[in-house]
Protein backbone atom coordinates (compact mmCIF):
# COMPACT_ATOMS: atom_id res chain seq x y z
CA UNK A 1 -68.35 -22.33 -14.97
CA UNK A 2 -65.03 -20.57 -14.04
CA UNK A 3 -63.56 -21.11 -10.59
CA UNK A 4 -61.80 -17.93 -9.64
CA UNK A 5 -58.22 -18.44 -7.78
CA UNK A 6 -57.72 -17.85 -4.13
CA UNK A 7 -55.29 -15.20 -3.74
CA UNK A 8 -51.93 -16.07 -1.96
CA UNK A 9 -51.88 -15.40 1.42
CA UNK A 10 -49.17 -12.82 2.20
CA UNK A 11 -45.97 -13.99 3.15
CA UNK A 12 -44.85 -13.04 6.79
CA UNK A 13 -41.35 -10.88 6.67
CA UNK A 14 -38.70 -12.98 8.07
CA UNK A 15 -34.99 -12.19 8.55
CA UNK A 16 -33.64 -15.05 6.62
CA UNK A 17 -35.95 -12.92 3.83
CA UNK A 18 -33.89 -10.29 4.64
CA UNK A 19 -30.81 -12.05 4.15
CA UNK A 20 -29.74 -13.02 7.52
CA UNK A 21 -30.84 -16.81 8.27
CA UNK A 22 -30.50 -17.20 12.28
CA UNK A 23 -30.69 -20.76 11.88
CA UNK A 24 -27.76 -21.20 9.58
CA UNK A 25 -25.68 -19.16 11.07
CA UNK A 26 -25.98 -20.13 14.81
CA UNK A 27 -24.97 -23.45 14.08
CA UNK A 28 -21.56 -22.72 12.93
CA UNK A 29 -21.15 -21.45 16.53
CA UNK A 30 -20.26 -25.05 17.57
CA UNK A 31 -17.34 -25.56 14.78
CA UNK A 32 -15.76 -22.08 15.85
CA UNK A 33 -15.41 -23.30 19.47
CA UNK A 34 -13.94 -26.13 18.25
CA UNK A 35 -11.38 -24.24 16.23
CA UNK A 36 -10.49 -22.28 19.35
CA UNK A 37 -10.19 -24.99 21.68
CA UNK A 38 -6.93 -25.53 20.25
CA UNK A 39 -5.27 -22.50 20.94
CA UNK A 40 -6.08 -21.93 24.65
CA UNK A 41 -4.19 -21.50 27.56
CA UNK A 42 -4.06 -21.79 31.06
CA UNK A 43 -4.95 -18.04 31.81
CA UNK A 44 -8.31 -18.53 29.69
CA UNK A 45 -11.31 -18.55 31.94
CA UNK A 46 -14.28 -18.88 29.96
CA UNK A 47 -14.88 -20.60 26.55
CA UNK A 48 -15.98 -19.48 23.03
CA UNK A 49 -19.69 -18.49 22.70
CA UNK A 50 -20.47 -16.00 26.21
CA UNK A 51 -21.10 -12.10 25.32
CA UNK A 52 -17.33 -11.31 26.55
CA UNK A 53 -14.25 -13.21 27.23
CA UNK A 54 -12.45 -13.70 30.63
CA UNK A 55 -8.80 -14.23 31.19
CA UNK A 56 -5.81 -13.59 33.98
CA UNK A 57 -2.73 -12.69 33.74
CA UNK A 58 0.34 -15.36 33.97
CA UNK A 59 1.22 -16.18 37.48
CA UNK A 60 4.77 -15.97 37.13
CA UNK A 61 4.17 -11.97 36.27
CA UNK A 62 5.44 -10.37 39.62
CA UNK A 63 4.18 -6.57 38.16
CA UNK A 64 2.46 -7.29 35.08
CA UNK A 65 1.18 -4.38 32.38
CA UNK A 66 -1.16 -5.12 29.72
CA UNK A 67 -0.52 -3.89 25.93
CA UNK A 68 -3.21 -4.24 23.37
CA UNK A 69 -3.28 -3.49 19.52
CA UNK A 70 -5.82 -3.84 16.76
CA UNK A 71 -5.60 -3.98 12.95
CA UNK A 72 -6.71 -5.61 9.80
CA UNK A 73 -5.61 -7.63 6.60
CA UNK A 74 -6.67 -4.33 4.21
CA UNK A 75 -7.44 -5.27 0.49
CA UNK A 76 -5.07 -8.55 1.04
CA UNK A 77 -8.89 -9.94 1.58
CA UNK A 78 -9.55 -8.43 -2.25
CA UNK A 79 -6.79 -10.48 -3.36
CA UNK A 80 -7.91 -13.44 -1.43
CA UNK A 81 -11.52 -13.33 -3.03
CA UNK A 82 -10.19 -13.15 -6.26
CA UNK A 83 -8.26 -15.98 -6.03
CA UNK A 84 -10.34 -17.57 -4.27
CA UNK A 85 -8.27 -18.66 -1.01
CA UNK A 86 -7.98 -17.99 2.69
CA UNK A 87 -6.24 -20.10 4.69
CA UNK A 88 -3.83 -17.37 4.71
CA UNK A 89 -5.92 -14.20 5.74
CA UNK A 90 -6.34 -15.47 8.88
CA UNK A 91 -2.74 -15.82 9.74
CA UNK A 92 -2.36 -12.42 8.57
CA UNK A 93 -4.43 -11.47 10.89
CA UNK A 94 -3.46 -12.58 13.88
CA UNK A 95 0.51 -11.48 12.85
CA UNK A 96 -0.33 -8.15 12.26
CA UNK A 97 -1.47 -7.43 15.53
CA UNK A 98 0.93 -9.67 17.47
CA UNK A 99 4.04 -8.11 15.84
CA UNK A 100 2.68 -4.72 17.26
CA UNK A 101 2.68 -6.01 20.69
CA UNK A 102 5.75 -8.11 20.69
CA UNK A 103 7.56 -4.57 19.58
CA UNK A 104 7.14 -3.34 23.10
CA UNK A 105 8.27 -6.61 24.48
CA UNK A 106 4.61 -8.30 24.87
CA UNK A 107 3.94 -11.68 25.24
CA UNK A 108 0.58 -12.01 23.40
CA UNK A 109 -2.28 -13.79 25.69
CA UNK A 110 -5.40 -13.42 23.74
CA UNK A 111 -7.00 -12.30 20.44
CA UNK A 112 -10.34 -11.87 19.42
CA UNK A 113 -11.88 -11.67 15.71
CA UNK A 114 -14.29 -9.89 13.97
CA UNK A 115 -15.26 -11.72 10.80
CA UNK A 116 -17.92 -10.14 8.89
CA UNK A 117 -19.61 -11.09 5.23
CA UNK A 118 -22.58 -10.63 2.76
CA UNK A 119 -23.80 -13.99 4.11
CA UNK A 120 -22.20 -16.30 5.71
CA UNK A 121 -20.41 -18.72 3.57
CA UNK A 122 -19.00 -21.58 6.31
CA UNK A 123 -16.33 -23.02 3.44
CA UNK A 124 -15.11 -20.18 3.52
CA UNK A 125 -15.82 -18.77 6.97
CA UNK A 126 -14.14 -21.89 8.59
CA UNK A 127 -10.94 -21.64 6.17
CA UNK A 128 -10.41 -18.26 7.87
CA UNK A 129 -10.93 -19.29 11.69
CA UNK A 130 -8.32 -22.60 10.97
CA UNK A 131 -6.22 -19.66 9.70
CA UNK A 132 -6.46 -17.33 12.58
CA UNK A 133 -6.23 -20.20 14.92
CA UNK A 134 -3.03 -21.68 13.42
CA UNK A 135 -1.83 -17.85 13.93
CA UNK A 136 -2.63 -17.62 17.18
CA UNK A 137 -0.85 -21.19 18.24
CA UNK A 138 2.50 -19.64 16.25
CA UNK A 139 1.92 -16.44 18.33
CA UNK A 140 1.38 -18.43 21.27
CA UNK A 141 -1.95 -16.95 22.32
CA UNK A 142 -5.61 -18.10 22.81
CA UNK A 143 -7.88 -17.51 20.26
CA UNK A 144 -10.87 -16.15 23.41
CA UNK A 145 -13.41 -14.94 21.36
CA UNK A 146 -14.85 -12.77 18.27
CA UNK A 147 -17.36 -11.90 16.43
CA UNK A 148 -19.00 -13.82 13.22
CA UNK A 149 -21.53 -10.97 11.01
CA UNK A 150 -23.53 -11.55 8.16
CA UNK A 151 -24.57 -7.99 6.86
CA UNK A 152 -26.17 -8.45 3.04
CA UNK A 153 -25.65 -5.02 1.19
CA UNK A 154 -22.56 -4.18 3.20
CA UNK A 155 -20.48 -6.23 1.50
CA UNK A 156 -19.83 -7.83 -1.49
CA UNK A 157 -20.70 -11.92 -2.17
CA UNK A 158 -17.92 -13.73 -1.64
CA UNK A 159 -15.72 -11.55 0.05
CA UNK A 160 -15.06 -10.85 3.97
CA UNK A 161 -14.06 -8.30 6.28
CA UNK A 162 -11.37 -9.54 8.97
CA UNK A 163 -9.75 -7.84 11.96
CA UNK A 164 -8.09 -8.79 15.00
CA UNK A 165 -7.82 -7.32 18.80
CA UNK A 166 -5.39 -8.60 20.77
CA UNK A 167 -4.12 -7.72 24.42
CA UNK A 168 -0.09 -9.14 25.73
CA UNK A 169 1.32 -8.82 29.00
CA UNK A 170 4.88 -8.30 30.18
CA UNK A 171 7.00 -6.80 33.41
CA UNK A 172 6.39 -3.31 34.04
CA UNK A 173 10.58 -2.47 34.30
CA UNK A 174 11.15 -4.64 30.95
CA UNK A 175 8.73 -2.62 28.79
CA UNK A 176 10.36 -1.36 25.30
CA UNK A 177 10.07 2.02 24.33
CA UNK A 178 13.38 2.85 21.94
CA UNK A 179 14.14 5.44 24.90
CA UNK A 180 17.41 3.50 25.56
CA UNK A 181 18.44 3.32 21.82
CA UNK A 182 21.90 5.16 21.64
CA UNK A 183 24.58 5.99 19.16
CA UNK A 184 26.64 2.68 18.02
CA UNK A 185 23.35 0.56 18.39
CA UNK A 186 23.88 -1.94 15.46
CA UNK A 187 20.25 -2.73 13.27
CA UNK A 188 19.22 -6.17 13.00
CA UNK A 189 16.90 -7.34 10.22
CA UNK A 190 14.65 -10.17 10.30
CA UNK A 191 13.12 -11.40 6.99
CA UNK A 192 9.74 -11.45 5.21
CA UNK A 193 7.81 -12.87 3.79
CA UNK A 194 6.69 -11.27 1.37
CA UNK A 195 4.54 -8.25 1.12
CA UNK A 196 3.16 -9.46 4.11
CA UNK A 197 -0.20 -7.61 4.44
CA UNK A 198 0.80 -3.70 3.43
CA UNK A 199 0.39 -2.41 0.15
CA UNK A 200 -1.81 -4.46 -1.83
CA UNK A 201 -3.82 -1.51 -3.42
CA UNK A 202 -0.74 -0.92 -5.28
CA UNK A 203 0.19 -4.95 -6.02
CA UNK A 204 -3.90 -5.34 -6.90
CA UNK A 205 -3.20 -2.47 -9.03
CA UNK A 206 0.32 -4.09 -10.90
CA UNK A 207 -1.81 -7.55 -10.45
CA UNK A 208 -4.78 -6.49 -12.27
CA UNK A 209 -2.65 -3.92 -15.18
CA UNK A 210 -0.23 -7.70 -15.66
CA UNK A 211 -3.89 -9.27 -15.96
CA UNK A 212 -5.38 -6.98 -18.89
CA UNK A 213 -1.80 -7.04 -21.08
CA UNK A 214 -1.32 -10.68 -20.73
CA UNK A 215 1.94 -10.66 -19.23
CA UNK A 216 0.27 -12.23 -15.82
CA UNK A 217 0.01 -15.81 -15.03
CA UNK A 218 -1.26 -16.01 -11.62
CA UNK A 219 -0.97 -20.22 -11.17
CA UNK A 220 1.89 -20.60 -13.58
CA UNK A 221 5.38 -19.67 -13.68
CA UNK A 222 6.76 -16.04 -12.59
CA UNK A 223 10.25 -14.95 -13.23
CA UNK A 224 12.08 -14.79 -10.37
CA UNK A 225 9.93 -16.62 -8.23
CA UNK A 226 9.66 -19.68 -6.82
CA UNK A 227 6.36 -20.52 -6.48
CA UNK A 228 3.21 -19.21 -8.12
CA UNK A 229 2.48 -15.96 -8.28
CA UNK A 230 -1.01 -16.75 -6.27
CA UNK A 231 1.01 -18.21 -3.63
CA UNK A 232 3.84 -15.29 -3.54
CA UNK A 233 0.61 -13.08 -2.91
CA UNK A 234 -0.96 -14.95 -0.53
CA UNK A 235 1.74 -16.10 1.37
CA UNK A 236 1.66 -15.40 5.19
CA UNK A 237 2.66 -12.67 7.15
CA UNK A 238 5.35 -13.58 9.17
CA UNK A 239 4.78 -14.07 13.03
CA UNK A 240 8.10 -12.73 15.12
CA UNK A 241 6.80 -13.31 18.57
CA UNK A 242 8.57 -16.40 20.01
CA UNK A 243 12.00 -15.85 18.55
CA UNK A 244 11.80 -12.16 19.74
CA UNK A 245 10.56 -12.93 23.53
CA UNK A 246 13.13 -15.80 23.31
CA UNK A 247 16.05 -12.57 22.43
CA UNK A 248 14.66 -10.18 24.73
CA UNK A 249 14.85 -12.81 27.25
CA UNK A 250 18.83 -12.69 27.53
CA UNK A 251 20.08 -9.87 25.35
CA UNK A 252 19.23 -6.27 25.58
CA UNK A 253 16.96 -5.01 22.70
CA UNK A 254 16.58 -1.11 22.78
CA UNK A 255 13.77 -0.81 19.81
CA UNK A 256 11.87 -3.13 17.48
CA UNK A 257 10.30 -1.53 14.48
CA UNK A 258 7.50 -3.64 12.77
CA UNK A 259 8.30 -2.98 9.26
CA UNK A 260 4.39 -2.15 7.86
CA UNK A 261 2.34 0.40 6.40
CA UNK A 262 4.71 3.05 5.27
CA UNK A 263 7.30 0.90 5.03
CA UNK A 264 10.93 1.60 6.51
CA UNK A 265 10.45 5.57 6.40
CA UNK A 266 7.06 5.28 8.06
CA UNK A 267 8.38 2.46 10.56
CA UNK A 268 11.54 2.90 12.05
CA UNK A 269 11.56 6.96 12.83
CA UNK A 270 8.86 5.90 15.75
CA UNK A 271 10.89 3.89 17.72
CA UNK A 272 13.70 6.53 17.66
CA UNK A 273 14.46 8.94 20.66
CA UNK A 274 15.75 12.53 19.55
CA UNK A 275 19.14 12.99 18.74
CA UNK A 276 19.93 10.15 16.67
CA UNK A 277 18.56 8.25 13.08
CA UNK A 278 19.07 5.01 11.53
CA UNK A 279 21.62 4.26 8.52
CA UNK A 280 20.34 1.47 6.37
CA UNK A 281 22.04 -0.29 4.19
CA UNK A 282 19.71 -1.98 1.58
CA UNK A 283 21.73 -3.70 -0.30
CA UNK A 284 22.51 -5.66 3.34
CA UNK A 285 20.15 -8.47 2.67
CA UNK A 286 18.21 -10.27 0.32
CA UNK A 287 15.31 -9.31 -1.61
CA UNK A 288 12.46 -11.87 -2.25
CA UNK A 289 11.78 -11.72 -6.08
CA UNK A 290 8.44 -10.83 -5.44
CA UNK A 291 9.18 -7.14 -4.83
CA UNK A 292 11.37 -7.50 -8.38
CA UNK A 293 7.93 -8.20 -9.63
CA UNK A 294 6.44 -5.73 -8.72
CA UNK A 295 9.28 -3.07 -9.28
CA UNK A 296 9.44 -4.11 -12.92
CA UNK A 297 5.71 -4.72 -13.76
CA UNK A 298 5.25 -0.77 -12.09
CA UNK A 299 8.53 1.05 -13.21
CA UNK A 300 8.57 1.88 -9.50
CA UNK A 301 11.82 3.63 -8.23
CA UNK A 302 13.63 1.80 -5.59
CA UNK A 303 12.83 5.44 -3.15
CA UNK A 304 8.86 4.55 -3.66
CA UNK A 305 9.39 0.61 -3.10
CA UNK A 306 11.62 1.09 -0.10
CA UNK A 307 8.70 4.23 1.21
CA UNK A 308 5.84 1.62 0.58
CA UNK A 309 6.54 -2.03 1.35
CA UNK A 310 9.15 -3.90 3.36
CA UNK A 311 11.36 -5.18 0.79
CA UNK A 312 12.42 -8.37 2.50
CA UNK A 313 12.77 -7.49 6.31
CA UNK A 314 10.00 -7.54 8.45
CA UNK A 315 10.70 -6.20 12.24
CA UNK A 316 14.09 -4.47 13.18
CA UNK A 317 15.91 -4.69 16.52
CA UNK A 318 18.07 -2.21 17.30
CA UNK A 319 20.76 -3.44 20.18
CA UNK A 320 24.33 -2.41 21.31
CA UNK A 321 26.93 -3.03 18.69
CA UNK A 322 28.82 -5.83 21.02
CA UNK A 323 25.79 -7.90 21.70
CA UNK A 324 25.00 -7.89 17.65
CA UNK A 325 26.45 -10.70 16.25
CA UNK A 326 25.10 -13.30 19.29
CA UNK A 327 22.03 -11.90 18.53
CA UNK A 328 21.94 -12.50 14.97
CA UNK A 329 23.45 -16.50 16.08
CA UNK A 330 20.35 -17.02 18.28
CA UNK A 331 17.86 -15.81 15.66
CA UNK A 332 19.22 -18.07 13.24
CA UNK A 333 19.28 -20.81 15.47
CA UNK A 334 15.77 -19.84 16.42
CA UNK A 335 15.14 -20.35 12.66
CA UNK A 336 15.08 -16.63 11.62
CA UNK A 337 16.68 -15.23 8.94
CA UNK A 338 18.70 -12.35 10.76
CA UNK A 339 20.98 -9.83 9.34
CA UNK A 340 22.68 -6.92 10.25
CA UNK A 341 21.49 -4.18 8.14
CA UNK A 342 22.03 -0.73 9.55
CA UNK A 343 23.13 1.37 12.44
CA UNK A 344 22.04 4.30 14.80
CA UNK A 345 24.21 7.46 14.46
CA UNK A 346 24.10 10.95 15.70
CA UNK A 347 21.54 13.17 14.13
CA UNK A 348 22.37 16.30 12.78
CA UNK A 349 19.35 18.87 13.31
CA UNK A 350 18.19 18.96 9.93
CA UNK A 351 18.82 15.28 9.37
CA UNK A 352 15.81 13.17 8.09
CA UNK A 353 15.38 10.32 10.78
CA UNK A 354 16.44 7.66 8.16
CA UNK A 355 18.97 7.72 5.47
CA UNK A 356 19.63 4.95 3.00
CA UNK A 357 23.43 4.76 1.95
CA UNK A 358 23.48 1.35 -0.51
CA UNK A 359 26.86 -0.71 -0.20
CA UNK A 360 28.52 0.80 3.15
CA UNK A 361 28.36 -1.33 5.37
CA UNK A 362 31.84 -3.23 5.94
CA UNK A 363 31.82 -7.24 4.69
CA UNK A 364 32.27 -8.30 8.25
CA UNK A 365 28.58 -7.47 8.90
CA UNK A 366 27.14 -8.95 5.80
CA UNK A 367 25.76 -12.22 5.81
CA UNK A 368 25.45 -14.23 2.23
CA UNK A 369 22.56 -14.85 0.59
CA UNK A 370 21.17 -18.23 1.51
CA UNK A 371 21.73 -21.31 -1.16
């Protein structure tokens, strides 16, 4: 006699079905607040894990405005995946939009996160947080709050989605605009580096063309480099706040250009007032040999490298021509690598805002290359 089968009972539709599991992911909420503990100070009110974040500004602010900027690590994170590391991406993060806020003479206070995956991976979830925490304690700000998404079909396995908010205070009459750059002001050029994290669509594009013709060795040796190639990728953007607060603090700083997206061309125009451009001398400092890399593995002309990335110099301060040199002392004390790269000079009216004149500036501005 046959026994027929029972059927299965349905299954009830679930989220973790769905490919969000509530119960794996809320209990990395107790390792982020750990992670952010570190990095907080005084002015934080309220810990990690409420719906918003609360914070005051310094005491010692006697008329206190608040600057805030956002951005992200772009296809960096790409790069990251493939290699599989990111300790870095998080430092990236945090620079990116701390260097925008220190440019107008901001002290950062706070950032916030918004990390977002396929599901969430907590290797690799908690690499990033140490990351943007060790960014935010070389920034000198508290790492309040963010945001931690798992959304399955949004993006890819293994890969994340990272950006940063951040909000910096300083004195209402010591805010930095470029309005007081004049004639004579002497550029001074802090270095990368690296690519820091602006054009990697075109270095994943020379990484991946290196890759297919065999001349690419991402974890062994690279001509002209120091380090792997992995490593030259993925190393950090730099973080300019302290030394930069620490200059503003006794010298007088007319502009600061963060050297990004768009490179020089696309950087140092916006902190210009009419009347005058900038005279760079690129030949002034040293290049890293990453940017040789990529120059040579792309044929790209030194116009397009100098249009795209920052080629070795990462923020520009533009001060008055007798305060220069003291400047450049104290950033090298400060542990900077500071040279004098440029000028401001009187614009004619159909002068481009920036002009590129290799070799003219006089030896008595040139520093030498480090041993």
């Amino acid at each position: 006699m046959s026994r027929s089968r029972k059927p299965p009972e349905p299954t009830a539709p679930s989220y973790a079905r769905a490919g969000v599991d509530l119960d794996h992911d809320e209990s990395f909420v107790e390792e982020i607040v750990e992670i952010a503990r570190g990095t907080y100070r005084p002015e934080v009110l309220s810990a990690v894990g409420g719906f918003a974040g609360i914070f005051k500004a310094p005491d010692r602010y006697e008329s206190p405005v608040f600057v805030a900027a956002a951005d992200g690590v772009g296809t960096k994170l790409k790069l990251a995946a493939q290699i599989g590391r990111f300790d870095t991406v998080g430092i990236d993060c945090v620079a990116m939009v701390v260097n925008d806020l220190v440019v107008q003479g901001a002290e950062p206070i706070v950032f916030l996160d918004y990390l977002a995956m396929s599901k969430l991976e907590k290797d690799v979830a908690s690499e990033t947080l140490r990351g943007l925490a060790e960014g935010c304690k070389r920034a000198g700000c508290a790492l309040l709050g963010g945001e931690t998404a798992t959304m399955p079909g949004v993006y890819h396995e293994g890969e994340v989605e990272l950006v940063g908010f951040a909000v910096g205070v300083l004195e209402r009459d010591r805010i930095i605009d470029g309005s007081t750059v004049g004639e004579g002001d002497l550029l001074i050029g802090l270095a990368s580096s690296g690519f820091h994290s602006n054009g990697y669509s075109l270095v994943r594009q020379a990484l991946a063309e290196g890759l297919r013709a065999g001349k690419v060795d991402l974890f062994g040796e690279t001509e002209g480099l120091k380090t792997s190639l992995a490593s030259a990728l993925l190393a950090p953007t730099r973080i300019y706040v302290k030394p930069i607060l620490n200059v503003a603090r006794d010298f007088t700083v007319n502009a600061i250009a963060h050297v990004t997206g768009g490179g020089f061309s696309g950087n140092v125009p916006r902190v210009l007032p009419k009347g005058v451009r900038a005279l760079i001398d690129p030949q002034a400092w040293p290049r890293p040999g990453v940017f040789g890399w990529i120059q040579k593995q792309l044929e790209l002309p030194e116009s397009e490298l100098l249009r795209v990335f920052n080629c070795g110099i990462g923020m520009i301060l533009a001060v008055p021509r007798d305060q220069a040199e003291d400047v450049v002392q104290r950033l090298q004390g400060l542990g900077e690598r500071a040279y004098v790269i440029g000028e401001v000079e009187r614009k004619a009216q159909d002068d481009p805002a920036l002009a590129f004149d290799p070799g003219y500036l006089s030896r008595e501005f040139r520093d030498p290359e480090p041993s």
